[in-house]
Protein backbone atom coordinates (compact mmCIF):
# COMPACT_ATOMS: atom_id res chain seq x y z
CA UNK A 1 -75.54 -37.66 -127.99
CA UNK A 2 -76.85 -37.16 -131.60
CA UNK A 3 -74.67 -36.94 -134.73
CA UNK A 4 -74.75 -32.74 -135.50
CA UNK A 5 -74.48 -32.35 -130.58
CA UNK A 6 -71.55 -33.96 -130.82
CA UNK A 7 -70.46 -32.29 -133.87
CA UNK A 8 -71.10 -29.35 -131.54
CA UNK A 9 -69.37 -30.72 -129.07
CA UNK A 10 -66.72 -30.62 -130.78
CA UNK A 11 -66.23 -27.23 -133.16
CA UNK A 12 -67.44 -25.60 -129.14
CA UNK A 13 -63.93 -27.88 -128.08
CA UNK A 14 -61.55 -27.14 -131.13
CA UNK A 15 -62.52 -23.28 -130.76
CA UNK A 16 -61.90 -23.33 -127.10
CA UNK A 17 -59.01 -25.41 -127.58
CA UNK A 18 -57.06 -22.77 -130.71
CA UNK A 19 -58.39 -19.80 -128.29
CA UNK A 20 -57.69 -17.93 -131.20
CA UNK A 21 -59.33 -14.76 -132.47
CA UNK A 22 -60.69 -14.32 -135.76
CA UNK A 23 -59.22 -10.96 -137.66
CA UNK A 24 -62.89 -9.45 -137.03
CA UNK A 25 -63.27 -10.35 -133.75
CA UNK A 26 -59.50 -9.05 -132.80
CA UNK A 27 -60.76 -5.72 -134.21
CA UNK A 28 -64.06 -5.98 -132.72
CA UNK A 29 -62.24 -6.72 -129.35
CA UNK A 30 -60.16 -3.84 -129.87
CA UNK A 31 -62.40 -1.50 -130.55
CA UNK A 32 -61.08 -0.65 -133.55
CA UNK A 33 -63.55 1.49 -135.68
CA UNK A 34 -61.41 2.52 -138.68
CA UNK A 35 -63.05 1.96 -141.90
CA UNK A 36 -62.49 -1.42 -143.67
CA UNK A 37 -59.51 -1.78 -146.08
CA UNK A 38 -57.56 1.09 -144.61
CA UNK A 39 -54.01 0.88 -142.86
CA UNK A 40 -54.60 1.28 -139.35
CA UNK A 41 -51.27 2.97 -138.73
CA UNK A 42 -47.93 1.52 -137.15
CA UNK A 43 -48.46 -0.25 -133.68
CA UNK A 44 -45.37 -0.17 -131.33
CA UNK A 45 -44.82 -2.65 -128.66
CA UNK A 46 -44.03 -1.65 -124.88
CA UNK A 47 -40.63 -0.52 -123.73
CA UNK A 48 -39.09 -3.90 -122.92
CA UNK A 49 -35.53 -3.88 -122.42
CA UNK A 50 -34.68 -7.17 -124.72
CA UNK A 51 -31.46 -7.27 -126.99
CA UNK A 52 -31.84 -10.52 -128.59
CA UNK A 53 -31.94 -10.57 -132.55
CA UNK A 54 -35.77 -12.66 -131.62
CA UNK A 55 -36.78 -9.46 -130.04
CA UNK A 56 -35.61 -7.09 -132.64
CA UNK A 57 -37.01 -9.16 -134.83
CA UNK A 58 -40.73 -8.90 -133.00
CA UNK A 59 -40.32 -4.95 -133.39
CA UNK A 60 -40.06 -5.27 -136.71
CA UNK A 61 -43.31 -7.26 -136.95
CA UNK A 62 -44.87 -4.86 -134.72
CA UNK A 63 -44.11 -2.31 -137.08
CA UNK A 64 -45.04 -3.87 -140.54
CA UNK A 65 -48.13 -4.94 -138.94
CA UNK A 66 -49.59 -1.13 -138.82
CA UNK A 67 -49.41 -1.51 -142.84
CA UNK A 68 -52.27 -4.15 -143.80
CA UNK A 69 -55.78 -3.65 -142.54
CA UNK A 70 -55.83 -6.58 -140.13
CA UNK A 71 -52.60 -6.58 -138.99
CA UNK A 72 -51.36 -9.91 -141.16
CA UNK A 73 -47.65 -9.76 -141.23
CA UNK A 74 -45.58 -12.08 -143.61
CA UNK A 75 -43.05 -14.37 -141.73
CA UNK A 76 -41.02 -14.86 -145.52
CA UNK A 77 -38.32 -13.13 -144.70
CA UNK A 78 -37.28 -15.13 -141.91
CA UNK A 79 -37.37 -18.60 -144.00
CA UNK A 80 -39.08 -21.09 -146.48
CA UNK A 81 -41.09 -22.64 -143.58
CA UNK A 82 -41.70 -20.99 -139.93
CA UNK A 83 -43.12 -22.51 -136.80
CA UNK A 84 -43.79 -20.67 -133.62
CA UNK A 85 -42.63 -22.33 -130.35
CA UNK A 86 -44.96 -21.40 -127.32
CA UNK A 87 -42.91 -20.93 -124.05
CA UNK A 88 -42.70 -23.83 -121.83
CA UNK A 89 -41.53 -25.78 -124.99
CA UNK A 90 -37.79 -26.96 -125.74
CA UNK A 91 -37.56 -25.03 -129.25
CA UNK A 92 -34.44 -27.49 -130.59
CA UNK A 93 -36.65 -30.21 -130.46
CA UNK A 94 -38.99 -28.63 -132.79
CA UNK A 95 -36.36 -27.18 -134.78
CA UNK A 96 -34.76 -30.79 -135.41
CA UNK A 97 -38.70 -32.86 -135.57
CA UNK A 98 -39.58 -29.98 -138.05
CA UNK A 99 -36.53 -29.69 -139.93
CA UNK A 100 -34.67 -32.87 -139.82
CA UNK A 101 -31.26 -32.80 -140.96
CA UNK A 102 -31.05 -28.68 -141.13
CA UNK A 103 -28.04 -27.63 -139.58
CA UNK A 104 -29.43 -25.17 -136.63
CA UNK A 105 -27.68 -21.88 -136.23
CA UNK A 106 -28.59 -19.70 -133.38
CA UNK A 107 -26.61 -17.62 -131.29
CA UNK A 108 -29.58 -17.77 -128.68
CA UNK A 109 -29.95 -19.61 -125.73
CA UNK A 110 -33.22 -21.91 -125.57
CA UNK A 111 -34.23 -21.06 -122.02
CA UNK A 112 -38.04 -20.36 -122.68
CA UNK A 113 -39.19 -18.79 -119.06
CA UNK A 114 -40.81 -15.32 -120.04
CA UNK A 115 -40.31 -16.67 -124.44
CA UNK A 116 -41.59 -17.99 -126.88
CA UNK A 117 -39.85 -18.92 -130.28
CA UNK A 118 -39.95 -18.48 -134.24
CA UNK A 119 -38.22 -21.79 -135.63
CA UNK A 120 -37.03 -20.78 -139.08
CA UNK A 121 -35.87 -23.17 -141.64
CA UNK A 122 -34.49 -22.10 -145.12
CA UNK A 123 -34.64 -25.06 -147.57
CA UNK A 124 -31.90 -23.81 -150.15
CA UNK A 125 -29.06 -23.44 -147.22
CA UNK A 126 -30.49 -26.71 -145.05
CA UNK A 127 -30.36 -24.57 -141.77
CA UNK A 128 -32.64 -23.90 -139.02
CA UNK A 129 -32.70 -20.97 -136.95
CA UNK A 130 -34.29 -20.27 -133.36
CA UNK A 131 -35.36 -16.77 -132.73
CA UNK A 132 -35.99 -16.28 -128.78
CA UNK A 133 -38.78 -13.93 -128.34
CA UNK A 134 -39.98 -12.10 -124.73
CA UNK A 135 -43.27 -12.54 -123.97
CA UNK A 136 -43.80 -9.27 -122.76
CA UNK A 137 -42.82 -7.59 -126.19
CA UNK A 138 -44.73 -9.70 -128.29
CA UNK A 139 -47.14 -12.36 -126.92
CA UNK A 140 -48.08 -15.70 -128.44
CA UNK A 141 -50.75 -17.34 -126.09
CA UNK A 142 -50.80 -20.37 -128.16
CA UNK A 143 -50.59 -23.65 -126.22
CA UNK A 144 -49.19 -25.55 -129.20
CA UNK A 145 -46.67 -25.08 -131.84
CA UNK A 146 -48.26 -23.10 -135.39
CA UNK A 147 -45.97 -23.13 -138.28
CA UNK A 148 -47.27 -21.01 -140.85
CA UNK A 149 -45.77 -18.30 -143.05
CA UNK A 150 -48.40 -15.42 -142.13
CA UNK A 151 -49.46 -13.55 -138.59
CA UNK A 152 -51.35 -11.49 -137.44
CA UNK A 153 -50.35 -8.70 -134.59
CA UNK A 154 -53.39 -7.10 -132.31
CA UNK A 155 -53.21 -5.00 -129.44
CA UNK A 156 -54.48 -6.85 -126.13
CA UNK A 157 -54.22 -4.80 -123.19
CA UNK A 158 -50.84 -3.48 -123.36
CA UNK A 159 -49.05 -5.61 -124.94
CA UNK A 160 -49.06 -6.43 -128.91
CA UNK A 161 -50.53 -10.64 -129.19
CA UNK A 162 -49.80 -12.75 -132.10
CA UNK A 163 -52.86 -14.54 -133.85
CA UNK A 164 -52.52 -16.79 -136.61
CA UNK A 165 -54.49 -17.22 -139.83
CA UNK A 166 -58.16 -19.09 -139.46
């Protein structure tokens, strides 16, 4: 294989791999034919009964997410750092190989059948917190864990889908 096939090769893997969209191509794929730069208008998520403080939590990004052009939500509020935990993944271990020696503080449990996490750390207090988040409220498809401090929130069939920064 030559130098700039398997170069190829590889961008074709790492974009297959993230299985992420870009902004455009989330409002491309949603049909969305507002004009650029305006505020498309608050989103809400489906009726999921969910009374954790992860899932009132997602509303509220659902919400704030109608109010920038492409959706991009700041995670800020929630702490100095945030990761996202896919489901399927043991969200204490993150917490504590993210944010070693940060007390964590969550009144959550960690089972992660039908959720998926934001890991919160807060630098100035040395805690962590877990927020447990259903999957049916507010999906994160990731495979992998994405700490970052900005999302974005796009409609995908019913159900409001997290995509993160390019």
């Amino acid at each position: 294989m030559k130098g700039s096939e398997a170069r190829r090769a590889f961008i074709v893997s790492l974009a297959l791999l993230l299985a992420v969209a870009t902004p455009a191509q989330a409002q491309n794929a949603a049909g969305d034919d507002r004009a650029p730069g305006k505020p498309r208008g608050p989103l809400t998520g489906p009726e999921v009964h969910c009374t954790t403080k992860g899932c009132d939590i997602a509303r509220r990004l659902i919400a704030k997410s109608g109010e920038h052009e492409r959706g991009w939500v700041s995670l800020h509020e929630h702490g100095d750092e945030v990761c996202l935990v896919p489901r399927a993944r043991f969200a204490a271990y993150y917490a504590e190989r993210y944010f070693p020696g940060y007390e964590i503080t969550s009144e959550e449990n960690f089972d992660s059948d039908g959720y998926w996490f934001i890991v919160a750390g807060e630098s100035e207090r040395q805690e962590v917190r877990i927020f447990k988040i259903d999957l049916r409220l507010l999906n994160f498809p990731a495979q992998f864990v994405i700490c970052t401090t900005n999302i974005g929130i796009e409609i995908q069939g019913d159900v409001p889908t997290v995509y993160t920064p390019p």
